[in-house]
Protein backbone atom coordinates (compact mmCIF):
# COMPACT_ATOMS: atom_id res chain seq x y z
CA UNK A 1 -11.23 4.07 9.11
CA UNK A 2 -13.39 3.84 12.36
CA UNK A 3 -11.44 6.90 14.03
CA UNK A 4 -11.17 9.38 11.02
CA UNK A 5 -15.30 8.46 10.90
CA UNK A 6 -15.92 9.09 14.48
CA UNK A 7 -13.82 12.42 14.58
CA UNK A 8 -16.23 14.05 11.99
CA UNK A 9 -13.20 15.61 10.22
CA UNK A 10 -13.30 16.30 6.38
CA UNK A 11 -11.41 14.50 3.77
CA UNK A 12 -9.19 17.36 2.40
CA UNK A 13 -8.02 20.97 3.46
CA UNK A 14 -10.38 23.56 1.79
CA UNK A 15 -7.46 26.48 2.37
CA UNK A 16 -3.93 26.96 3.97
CA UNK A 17 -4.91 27.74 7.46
CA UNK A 18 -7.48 25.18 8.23
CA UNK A 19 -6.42 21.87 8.57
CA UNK A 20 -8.79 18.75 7.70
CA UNK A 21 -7.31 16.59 10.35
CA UNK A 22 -6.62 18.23 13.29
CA UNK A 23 -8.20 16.54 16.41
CA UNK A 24 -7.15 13.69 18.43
CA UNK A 25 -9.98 11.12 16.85
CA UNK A 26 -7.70 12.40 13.31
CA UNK A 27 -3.93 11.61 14.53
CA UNK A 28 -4.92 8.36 15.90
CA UNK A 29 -6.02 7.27 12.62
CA UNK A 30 -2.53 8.83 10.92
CA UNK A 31 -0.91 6.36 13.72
CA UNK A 32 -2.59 3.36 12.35
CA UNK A 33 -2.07 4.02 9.27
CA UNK A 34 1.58 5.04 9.94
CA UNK A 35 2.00 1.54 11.99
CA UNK A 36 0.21 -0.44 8.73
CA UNK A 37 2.85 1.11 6.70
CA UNK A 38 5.96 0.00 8.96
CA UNK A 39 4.50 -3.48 9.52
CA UNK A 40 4.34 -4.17 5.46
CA UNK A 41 7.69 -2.49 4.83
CA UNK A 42 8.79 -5.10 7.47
CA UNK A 43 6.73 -8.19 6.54
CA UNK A 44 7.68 -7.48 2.79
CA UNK A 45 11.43 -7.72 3.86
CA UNK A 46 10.76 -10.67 6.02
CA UNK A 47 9.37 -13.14 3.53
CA UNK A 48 11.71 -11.92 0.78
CA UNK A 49 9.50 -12.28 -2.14
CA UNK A 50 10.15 -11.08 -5.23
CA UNK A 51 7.89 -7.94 -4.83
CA UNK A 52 10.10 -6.60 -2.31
CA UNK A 53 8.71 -3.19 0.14
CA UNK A 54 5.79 -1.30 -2.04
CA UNK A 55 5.79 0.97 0.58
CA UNK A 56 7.87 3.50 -0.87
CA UNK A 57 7.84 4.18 -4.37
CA UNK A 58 11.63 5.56 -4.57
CA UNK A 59 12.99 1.91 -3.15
CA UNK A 60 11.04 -0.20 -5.80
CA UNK A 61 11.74 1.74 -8.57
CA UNK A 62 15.50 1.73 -7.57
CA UNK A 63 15.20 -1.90 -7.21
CA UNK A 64 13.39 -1.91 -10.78
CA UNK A 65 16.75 0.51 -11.98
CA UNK A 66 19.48 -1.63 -10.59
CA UNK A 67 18.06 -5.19 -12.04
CA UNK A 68 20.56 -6.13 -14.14
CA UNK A 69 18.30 -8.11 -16.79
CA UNK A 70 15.94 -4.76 -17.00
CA UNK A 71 15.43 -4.65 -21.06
CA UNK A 72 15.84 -8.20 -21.54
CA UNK A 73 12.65 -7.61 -23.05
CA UNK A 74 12.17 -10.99 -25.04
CA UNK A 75 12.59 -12.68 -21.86
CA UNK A 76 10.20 -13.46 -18.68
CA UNK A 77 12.00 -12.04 -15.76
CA UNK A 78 10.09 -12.39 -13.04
CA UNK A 79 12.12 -10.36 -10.32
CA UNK A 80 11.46 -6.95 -13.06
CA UNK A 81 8.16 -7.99 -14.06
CA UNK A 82 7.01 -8.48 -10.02
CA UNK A 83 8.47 -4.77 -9.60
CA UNK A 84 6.79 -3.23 -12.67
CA UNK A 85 3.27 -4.77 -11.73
CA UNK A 86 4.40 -3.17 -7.82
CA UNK A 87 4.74 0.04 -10.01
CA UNK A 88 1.69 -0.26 -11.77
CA UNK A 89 -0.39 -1.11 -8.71
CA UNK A 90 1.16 1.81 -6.63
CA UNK A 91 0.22 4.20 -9.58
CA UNK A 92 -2.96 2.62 -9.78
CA UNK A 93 -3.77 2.52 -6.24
CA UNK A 94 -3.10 6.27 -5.58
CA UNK A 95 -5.49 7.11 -8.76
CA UNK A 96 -8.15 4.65 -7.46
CA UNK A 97 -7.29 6.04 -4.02
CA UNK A 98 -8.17 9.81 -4.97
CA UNK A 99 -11.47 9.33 -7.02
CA UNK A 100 -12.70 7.06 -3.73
CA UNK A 101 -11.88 9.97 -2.06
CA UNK A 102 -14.28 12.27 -3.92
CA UNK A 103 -16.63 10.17 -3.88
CA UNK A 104 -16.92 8.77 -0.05
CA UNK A 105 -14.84 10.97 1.66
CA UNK A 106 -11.97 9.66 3.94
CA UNK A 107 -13.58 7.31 5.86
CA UNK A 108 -15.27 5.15 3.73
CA UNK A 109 -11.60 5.31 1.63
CA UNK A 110 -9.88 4.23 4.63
CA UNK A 111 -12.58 1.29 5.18
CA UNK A 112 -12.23 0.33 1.30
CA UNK A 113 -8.45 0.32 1.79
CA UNK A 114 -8.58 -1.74 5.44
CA UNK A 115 -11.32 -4.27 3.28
CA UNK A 116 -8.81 -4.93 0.81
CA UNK A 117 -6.08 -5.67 2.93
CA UNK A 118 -8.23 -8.09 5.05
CA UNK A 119 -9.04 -9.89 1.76
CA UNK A 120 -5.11 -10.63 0.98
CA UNK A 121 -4.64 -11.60 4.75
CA UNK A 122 -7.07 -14.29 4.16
CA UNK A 123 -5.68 -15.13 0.67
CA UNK A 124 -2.34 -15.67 2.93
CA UNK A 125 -3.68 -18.70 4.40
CA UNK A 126 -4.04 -20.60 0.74
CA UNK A 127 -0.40 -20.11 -0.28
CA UNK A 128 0.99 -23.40 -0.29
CA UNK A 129 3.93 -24.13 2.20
CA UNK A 130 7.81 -25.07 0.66
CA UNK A 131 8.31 -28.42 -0.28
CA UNK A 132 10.66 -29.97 2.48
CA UNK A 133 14.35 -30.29 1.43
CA UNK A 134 15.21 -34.14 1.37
């Protein structure tokens, strides 16, 4: 959020031939946010929850496709009803995402986005360890 501020770049592409982010200050914020995306996708694989990646929409909505108990509808299944709220909250993010966007521009979208995060890092810390196997 800090390096898309600093490089004084607009939020979105007015026409074809002149790119919003096109300076150096611009791709290093793409890296981050290229690096955030590889480290979820990994972390999300790593704990093996039930929400799986949300990184990609395609692989969670395969996921959601291939669950065998999909319209056991009179039934709590929490493996398809963790991937249907990642769904939701992909859907919902990108909307959210977008009118943030008009509003404050890039950066302050970016810093929104790198808040929230920082919130469920600390939430992280009050998840209750595994009972030890006896």
């Amino acid at each position: 959020a800090i390096a898309i501020w600093k490089s004084g770049q607009g939020s979105v592409a007015d026409v074809r031939d002149d790119p919003a982010w096109s300076n150096t200050l611009s791709f290093v914020c793409v890296g981050f946010m290229s690096a955030s995306m590889g480290l979820q996708g990994i972390m999300a694989k790593r704990t093996n929850t039930q929400f799986t990646t949300t990184v990609v929409l395609t692989t969670t909505w395969c996921e959601l496709m291939a669950e065998p108990r999909l319209f056991e509808l009179r039934k709590l299944v929490i493996s398809r009803d963790h991937k249907i709220m990642a769904i939701g909250s992909l859907f919902l993010g990108g909307f959210l995402g977008r009118a943030l966007l008009d509003v404050i521009g890039s950066a302050g979208t970016l810093g929104v986005g790198a808040g929230l995060r920082f919130i469920i890092s600390i939430w992280w810390l009050f998840v209750p360890a595994k009972a030890a196997k006896q």
